[in-house]
Protein backbone atom coordinates (compact mmCIF):
# COMPACT_ATOMS: atom_id res chain seq x y z
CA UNK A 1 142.87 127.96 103.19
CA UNK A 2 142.16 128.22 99.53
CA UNK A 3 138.70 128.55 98.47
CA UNK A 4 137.99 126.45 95.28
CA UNK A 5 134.66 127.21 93.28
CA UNK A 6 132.84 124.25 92.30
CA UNK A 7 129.10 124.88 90.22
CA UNK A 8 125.84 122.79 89.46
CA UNK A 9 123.36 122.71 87.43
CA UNK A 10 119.29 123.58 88.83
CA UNK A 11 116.07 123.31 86.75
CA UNK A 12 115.26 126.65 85.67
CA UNK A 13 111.69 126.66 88.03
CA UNK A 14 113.76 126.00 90.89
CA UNK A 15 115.80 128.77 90.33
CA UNK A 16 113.09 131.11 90.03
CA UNK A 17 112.05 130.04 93.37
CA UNK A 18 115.35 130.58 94.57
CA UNK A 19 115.22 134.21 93.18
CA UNK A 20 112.40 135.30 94.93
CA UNK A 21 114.00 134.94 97.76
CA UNK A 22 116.96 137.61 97.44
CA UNK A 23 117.94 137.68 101.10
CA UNK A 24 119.41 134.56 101.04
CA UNK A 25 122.82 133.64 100.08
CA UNK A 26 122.51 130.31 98.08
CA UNK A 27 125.84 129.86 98.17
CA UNK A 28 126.52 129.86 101.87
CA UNK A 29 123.42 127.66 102.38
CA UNK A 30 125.13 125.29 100.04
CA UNK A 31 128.58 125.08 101.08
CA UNK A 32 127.05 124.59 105.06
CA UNK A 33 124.89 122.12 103.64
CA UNK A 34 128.13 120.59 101.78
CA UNK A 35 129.95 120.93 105.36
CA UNK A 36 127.85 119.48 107.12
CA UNK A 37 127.46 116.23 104.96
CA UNK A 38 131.38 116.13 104.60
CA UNK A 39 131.25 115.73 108.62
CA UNK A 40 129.07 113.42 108.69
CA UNK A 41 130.45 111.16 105.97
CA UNK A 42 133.55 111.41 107.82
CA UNK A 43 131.75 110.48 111.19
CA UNK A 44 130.20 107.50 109.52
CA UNK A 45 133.71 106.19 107.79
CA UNK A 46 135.76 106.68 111.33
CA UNK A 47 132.71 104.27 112.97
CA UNK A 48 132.55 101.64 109.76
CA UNK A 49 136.84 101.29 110.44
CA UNK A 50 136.71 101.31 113.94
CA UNK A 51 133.87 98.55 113.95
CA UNK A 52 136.48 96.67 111.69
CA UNK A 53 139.01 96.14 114.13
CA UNK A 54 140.00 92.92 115.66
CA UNK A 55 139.11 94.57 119.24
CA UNK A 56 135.55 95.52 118.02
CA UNK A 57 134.75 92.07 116.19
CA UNK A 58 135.63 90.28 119.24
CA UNK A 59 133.21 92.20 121.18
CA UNK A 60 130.70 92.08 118.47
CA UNK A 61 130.88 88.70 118.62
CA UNK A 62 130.54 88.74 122.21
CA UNK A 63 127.62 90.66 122.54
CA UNK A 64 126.12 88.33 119.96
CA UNK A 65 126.68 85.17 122.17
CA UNK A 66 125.47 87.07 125.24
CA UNK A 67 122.32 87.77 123.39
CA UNK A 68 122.01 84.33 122.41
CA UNK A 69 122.69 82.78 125.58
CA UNK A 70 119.86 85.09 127.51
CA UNK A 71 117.29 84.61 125.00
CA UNK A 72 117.91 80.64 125.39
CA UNK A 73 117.83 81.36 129.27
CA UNK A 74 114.56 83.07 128.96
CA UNK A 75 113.02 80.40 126.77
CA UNK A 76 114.05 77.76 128.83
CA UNK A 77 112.50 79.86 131.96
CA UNK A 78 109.40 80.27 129.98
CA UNK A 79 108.81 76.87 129.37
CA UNK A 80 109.43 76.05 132.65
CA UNK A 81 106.48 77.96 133.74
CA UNK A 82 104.15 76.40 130.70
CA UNK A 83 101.65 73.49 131.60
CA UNK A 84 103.09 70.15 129.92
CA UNK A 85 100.75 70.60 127.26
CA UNK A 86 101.46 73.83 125.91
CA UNK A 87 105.09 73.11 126.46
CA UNK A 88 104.54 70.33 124.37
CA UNK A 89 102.49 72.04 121.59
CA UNK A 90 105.53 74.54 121.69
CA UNK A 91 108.08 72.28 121.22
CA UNK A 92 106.38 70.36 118.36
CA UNK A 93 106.74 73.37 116.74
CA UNK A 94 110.58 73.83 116.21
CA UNK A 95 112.89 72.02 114.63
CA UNK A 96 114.23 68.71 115.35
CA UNK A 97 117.55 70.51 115.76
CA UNK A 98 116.54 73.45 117.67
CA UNK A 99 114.74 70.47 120.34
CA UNK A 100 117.76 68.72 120.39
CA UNK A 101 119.57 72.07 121.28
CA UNK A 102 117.26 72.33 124.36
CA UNK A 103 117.55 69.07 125.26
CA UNK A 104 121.51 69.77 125.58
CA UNK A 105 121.07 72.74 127.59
């Protein structure tokens, strides 16, 4: 593999920091630091295509309904267990559609 040299520009304080510091190889703490961004970048664009497949927005949408479905369950369960009052009180306070919903269920 080829090595290519690439260079940036660093206020000069920061590079006097950097200088006391002989030891250290700026350059190989920058190219890991480049690496390891690269990899995750990569990681990152393989998940954003693969949650763009027709498989994965089926299932997303899936999941969604599922959700939906058990948080309706456990609303429904949790009125059930209210006194008619504060079912009441509870149910003035969604929407007429969202009542209606319930009413279907």
């Amino acid at each position: 593999m080829t090595e290519e040299i690439i260079s940036l520009r660093i206020n000069s304080e920061l590079k006097e920091r950097m200088n006391s510091f002989n030891e250290v190889n700026w350059s190989a703490v920058i190219r890991n630091l480049i690496e390891k961004r690269v990899e995750e970048l990569s990681k990152i664009e393989k998940m954003r295509k693969q949650l763009e497949t027709k498989e994965e927005q089926e299932l997303i949408k899936w999941s969604v309904e599922l959700g939906r479905k058990a948080k309706e369950n456990s609303f429904k369960k949790l009125l059930s267990q209210l006194s008619k009052e504060k079912r009441e009180e509870l149910l003035s306070r969604l929407s007429q559609e969202n009542r209606k919903k319930l009413q279907e269920m």
